[in-house]
Protein backbone atom coordinates (compact mmCIF):
# COMPACT_ATOMS: atom_id res chain seq x y z
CA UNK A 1 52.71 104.63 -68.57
CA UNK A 2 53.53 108.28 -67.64
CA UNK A 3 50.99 110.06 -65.51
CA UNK A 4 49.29 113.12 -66.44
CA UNK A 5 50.95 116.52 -66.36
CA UNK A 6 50.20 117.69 -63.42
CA UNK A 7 49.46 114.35 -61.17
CA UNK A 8 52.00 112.90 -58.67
CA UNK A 9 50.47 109.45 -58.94
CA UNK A 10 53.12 106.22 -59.45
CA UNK A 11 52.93 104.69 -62.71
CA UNK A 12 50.99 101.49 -62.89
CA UNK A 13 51.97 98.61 -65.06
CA UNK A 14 49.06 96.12 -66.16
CA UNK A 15 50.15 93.35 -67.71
CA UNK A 16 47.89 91.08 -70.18
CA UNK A 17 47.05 87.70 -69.98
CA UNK A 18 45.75 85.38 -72.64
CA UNK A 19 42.83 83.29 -71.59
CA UNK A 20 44.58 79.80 -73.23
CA UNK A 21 47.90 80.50 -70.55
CA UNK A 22 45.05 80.79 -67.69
CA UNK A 23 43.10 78.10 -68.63
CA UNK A 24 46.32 75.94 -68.55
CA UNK A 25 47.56 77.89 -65.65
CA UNK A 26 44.09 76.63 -63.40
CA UNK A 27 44.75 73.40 -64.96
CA UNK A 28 48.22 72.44 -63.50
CA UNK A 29 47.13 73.93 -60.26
CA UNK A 30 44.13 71.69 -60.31
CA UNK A 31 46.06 68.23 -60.86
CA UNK A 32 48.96 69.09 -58.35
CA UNK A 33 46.06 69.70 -55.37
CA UNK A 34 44.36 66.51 -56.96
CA UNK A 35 47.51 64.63 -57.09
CA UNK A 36 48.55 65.89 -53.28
CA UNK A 37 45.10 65.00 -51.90
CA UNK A 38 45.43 61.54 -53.05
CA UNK A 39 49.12 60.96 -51.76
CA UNK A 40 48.26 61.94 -48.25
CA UNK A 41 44.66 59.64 -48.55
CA UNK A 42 46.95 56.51 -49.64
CA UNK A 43 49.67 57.44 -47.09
CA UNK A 44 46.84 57.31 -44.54
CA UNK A 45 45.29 54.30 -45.69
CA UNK A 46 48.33 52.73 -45.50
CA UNK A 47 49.44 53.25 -42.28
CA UNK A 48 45.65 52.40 -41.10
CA UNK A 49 46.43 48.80 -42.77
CA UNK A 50 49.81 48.76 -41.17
CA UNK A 51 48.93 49.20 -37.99
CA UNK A 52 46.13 46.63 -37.99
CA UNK A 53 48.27 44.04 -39.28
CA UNK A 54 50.91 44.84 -36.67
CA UNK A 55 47.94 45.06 -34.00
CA UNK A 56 47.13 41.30 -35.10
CA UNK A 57 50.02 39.69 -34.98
CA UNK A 58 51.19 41.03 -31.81
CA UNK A 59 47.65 39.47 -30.01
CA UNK A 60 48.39 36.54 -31.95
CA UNK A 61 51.77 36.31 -30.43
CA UNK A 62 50.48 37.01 -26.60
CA UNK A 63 47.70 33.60 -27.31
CA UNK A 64 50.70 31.94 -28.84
CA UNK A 65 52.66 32.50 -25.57
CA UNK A 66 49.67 32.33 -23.75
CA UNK A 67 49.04 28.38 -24.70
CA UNK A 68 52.87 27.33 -23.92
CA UNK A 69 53.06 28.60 -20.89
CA UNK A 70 49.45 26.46 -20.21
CA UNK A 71 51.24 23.45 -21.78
CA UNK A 72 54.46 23.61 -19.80
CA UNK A 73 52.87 23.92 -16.98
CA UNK A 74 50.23 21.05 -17.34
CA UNK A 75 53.16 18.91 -18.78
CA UNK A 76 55.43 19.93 -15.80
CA UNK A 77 53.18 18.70 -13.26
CA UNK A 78 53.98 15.55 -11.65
CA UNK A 79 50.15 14.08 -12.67
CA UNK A 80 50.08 14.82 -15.99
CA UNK A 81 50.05 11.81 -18.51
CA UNK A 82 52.47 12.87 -21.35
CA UNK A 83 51.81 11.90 -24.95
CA UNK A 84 54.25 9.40 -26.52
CA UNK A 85 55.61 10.86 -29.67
CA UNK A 86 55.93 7.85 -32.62
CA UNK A 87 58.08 8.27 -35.67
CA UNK A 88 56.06 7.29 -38.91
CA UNK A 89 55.59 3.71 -40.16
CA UNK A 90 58.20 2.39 -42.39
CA UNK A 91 56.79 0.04 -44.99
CA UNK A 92 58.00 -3.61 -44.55
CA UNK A 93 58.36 -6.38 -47.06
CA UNK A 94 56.75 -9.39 -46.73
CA UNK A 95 55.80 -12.75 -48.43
CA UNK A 96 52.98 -12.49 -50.68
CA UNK A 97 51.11 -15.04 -53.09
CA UNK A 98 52.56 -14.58 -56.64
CA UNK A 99 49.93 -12.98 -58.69
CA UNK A 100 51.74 -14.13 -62.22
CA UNK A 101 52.56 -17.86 -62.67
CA UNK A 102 54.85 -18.74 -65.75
CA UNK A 103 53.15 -22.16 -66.67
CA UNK A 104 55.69 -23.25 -69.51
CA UNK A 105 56.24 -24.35 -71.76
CA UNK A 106 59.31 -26.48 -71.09
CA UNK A 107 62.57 -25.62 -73.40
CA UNK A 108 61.07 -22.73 -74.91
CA UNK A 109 62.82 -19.99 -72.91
CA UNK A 110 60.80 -19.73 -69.76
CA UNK A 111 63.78 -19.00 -67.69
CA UNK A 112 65.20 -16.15 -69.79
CA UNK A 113 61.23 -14.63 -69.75
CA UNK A 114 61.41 -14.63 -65.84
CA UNK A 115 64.81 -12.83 -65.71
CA UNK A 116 64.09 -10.66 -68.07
CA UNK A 117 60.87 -9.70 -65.87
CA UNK A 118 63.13 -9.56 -62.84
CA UNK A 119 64.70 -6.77 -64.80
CA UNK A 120 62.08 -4.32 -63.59
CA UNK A 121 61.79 -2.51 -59.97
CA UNK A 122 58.42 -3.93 -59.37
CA UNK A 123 58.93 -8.00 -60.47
CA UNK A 124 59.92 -10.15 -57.38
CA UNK A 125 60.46 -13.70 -58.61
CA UNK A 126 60.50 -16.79 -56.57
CA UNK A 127 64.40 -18.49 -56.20
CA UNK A 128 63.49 -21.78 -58.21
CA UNK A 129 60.86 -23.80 -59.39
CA UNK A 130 58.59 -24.44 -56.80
CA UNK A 131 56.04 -27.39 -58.09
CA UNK A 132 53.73 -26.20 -55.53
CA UNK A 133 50.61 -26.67 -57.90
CA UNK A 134 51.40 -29.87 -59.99
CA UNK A 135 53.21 -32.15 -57.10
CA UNK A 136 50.75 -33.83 -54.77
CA UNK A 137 53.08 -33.67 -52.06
CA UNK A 138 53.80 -30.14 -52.16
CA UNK A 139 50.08 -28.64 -52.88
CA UNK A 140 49.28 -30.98 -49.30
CA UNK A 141 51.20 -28.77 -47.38
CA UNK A 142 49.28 -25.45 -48.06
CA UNK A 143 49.50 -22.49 -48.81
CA UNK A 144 51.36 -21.23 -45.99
CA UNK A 145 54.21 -23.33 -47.11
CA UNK A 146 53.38 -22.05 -50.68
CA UNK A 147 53.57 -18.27 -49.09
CA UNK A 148 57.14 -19.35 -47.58
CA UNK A 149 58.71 -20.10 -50.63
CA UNK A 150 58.42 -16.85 -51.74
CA UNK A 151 60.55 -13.85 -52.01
CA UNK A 152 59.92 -10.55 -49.69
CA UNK A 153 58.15 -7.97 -51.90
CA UNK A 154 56.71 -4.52 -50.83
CA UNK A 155 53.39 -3.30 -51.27
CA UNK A 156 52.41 -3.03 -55.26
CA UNK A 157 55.40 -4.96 -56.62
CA UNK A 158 54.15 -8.41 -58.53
CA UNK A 159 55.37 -11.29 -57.40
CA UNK A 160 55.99 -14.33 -60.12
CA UNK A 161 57.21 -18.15 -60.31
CA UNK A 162 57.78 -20.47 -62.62
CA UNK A 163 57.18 -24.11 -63.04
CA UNK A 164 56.77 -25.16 -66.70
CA UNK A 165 55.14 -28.33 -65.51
CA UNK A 166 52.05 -26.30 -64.54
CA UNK A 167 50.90 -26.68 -68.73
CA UNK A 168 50.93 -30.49 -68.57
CA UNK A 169 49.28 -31.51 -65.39
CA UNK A 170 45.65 -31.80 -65.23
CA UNK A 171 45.53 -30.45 -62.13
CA UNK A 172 47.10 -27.20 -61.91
CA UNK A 173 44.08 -25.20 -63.42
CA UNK A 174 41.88 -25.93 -60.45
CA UNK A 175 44.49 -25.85 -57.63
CA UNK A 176 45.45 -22.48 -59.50
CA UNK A 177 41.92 -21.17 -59.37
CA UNK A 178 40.96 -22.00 -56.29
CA UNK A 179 44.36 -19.75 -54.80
CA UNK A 180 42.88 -17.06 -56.62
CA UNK A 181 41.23 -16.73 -59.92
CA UNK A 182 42.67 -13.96 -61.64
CA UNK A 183 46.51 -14.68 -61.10
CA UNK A 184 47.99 -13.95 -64.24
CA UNK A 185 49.31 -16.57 -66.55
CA UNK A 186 52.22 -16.58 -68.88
CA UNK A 187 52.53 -19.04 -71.64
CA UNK A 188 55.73 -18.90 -73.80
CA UNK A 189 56.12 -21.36 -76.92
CA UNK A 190 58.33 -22.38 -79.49
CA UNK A 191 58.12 -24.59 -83.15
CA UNK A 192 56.89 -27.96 -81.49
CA UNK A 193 59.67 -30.16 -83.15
CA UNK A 194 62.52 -28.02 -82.24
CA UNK A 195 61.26 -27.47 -79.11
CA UNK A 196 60.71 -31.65 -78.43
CA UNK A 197 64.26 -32.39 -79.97
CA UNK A 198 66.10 -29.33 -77.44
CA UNK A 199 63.50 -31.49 -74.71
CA UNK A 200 65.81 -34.75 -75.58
CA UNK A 201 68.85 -32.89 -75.98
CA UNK A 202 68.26 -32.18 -72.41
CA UNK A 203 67.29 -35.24 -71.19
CA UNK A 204 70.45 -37.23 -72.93
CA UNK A 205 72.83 -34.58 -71.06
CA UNK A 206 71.40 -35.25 -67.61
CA UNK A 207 71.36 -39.29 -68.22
CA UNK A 208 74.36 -41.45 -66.55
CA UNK A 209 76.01 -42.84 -68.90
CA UNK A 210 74.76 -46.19 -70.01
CA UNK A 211 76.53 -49.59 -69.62
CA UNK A 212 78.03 -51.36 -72.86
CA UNK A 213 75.90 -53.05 -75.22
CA UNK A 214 77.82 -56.34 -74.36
CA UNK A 215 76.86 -55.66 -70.71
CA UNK A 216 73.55 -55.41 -70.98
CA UNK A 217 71.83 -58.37 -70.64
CA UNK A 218 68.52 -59.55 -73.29
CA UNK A 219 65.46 -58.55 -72.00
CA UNK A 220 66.64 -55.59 -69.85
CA UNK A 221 64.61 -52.29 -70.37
CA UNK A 222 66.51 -49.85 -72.41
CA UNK A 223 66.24 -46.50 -70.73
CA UNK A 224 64.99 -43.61 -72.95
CA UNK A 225 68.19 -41.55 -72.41
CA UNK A 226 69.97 -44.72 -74.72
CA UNK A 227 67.25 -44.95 -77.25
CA UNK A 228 67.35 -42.25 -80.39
CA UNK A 229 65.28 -39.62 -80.77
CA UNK A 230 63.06 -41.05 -83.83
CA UNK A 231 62.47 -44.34 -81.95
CA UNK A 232 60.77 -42.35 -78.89
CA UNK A 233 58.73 -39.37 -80.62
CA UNK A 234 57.49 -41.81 -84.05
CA UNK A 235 55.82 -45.11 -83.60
CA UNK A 236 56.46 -47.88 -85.56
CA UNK A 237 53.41 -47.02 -87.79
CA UNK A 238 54.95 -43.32 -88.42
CA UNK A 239 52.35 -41.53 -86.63
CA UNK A 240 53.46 -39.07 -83.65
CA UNK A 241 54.23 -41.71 -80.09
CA UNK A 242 52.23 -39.80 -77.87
CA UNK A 243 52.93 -42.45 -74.83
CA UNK A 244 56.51 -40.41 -74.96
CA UNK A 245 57.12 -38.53 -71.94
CA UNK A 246 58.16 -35.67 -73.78
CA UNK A 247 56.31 -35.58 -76.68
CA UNK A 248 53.09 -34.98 -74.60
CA UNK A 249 53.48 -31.50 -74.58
CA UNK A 250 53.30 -31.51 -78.66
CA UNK A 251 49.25 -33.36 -78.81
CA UNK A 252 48.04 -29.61 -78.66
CA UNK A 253 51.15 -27.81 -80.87
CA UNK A 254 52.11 -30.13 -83.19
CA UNK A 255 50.10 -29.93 -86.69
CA UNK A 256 49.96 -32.89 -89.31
CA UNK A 257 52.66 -30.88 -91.28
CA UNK A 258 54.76 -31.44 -88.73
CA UNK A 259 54.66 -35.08 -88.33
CA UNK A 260 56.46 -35.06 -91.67
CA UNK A 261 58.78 -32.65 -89.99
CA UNK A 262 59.78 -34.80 -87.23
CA UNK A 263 60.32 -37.60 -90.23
CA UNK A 264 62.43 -35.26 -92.00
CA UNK A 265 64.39 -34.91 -88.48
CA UNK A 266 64.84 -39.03 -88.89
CA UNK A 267 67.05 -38.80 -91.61
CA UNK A 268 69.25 -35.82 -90.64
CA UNK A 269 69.70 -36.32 -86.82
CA UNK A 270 70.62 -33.58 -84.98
C-alpha cells in the first residue's frame, strides 16, 4: 500500500490468513512436540532398563567369581575331602524269567511263531527248548537254573521259550503258576489229523532203521516207528487209539467228524 500524500511512513504489507491453514498449521506443530516428547521419554526409559540390566549382570559376575575363588581355595587345601565325580549308569542286561511261554502245540508251527516274535527289538527268546516245567528232573533244580537258561535281555524287553510239551503234561499249569501267575501263554494249533500224521512223519524220520522182517524174531515188540500210521492212531474197533503216544494231543481237538477223517487217511496213505 502507498502511504498518504504527505507521510514519510514505510509501506506495510499484511498478509491474510485463512483460519482452516492455521488450524492445520497448530496441528502439525502439536504432533511434532508430541511426537519429540515421547522419543526422548522412550530413549530415557531405555537406557534406565539398560543400565540396570548391565548393573545386574556385572554383580552377578563378581558372586560368580566370588564362589570359585572360595572353591579353589577350599579344594586346594591339603584337608579338604574332594568329591568323586561318577559318570552315569549304563543299563546292563541280565537274565530274567520269561514272561511268555509258547506251550505247543507240537507240529503246528511253534518254532516259526517264536522266530517270527524274535523278529521284534523287544522279544528275547530262550536258545532251545528248555523242558524246565514238564521234566521232573529239570523243574528239581530251580529256578535259578531255570533263570540260567535264559538269554540276557534289558529292562522292558519280553523274554519267551518254548516247549510244546508244556500242553500235554499235567503238571505244567501249576509249576507255571506258581513261577508267576500271569506269564503269558501262547497256544498255536492246526487241523488235528494233519497235524497227528506231520507228528508220525516226524517220528518215522528220526527212527533207526529197522531190522528185516526175516530178522526179527516172533514175539519181539514191533517199535512204533515200523508200524503204519492207521494201526497206531485207530483201534481195532475203528474208534480213535488214544493209548498212542501221539495221538494224545488230539482227545481235546479231534471231533467225531474227524474220526472218519483219519479213516479216510487209511485208504489213501500219505
Amino acid at each position: 500500500f502507498r502511504p498518504a500524500e504527505g507521510e514519510l511512513a514505510d509501506c506495510v504489507l499484511v498478509v491474510g490468513v485463512s483460519r482452516p491453514k492455521l488450524a492445520a498449521a497448530l496441528l502439525s506443530v502439536t504432533l511434532l512436540s508430541l511426537f519429540l516428547t515421547f522419543h526422548v521419554l522412550y530413549d530415557s526409559a531405555l537406557y534406565s532398563i539398560q543400565a540396570a540390566s548391565m548393573a545386574s549382570a556385572a554383580s552377578e559376575s563378581r558372586k560368580l567369581l566370588a564362589n570359585q575363588e572360595t572353591n579353589s581355595r577350599s579344594i586346594s587345601h591339603p584337608m579338604a575331602l574332594r568329591k568323586r565325580m561318577r559318570p552315569p549308569r549304563q543299563p546292563r542286561p541280565a537274565r530274567r524269567l520269561p514272561q511268555a511261554l509258547i506251550i505247543g502245540v507240537r507240529k503246528c508251527g511253534t518254532r516259526a511263531l517264536l522266530e517270527m516274535l524274535y523278529l521284534h527289538p523287544m522279544v528275547q527268546k530262550a536258545s532251545g527248548e528248555v523242558h524246565f516245567f514238564d521234566r521232573d528232573e529239570n523243574y528239581s533244580l530251580g529256578l535259578e537254573w531255570y533263570r540260567s537258561k535264559m538269554p540276557l535281555s534289558f529292562k522292558g524287553q519280553i523274554t519267551i521259550e518254548k516247549s510244546p510239551s508244556y500242553f500235554v503234561t499235567p503238571e505244567v499249569p501249576e509249576r507255571v503258576r506258581a513261577m508267576n501267575s500271569s506269564v503269558r501263554l501262547l497256544l498255536i494249533v492246526r487241523e488235528p489229523v494233519t497235524r497227528a500224521i506231520s507228528d508220525y512223519t516226524q517220528l518215522r524220520s528220526r527212527a533207526t532203521p529197522s531190522a528185516p522182517a526175516q530178522l526179527i524174531t516172533p514175539g519181539q515188540p514191533v517199535p512204533d516207528a515200523a508200524k503204519p500210521f492207521e494201526h497206531l492212531a485207530i483201534s481195532p474197533d475203528g474208534s480213535i487209539n488214544i493209548a498212542y503216544r501221539y495221538g494224545k494231543l488230539n482227545i481235546n481237538l479231534i471231533s467225531t467228524e474227524s474220526e472218519y477223517s483219519i479213516k479216510a487217511h487209511n485208504h489213501h496213505p500219505p
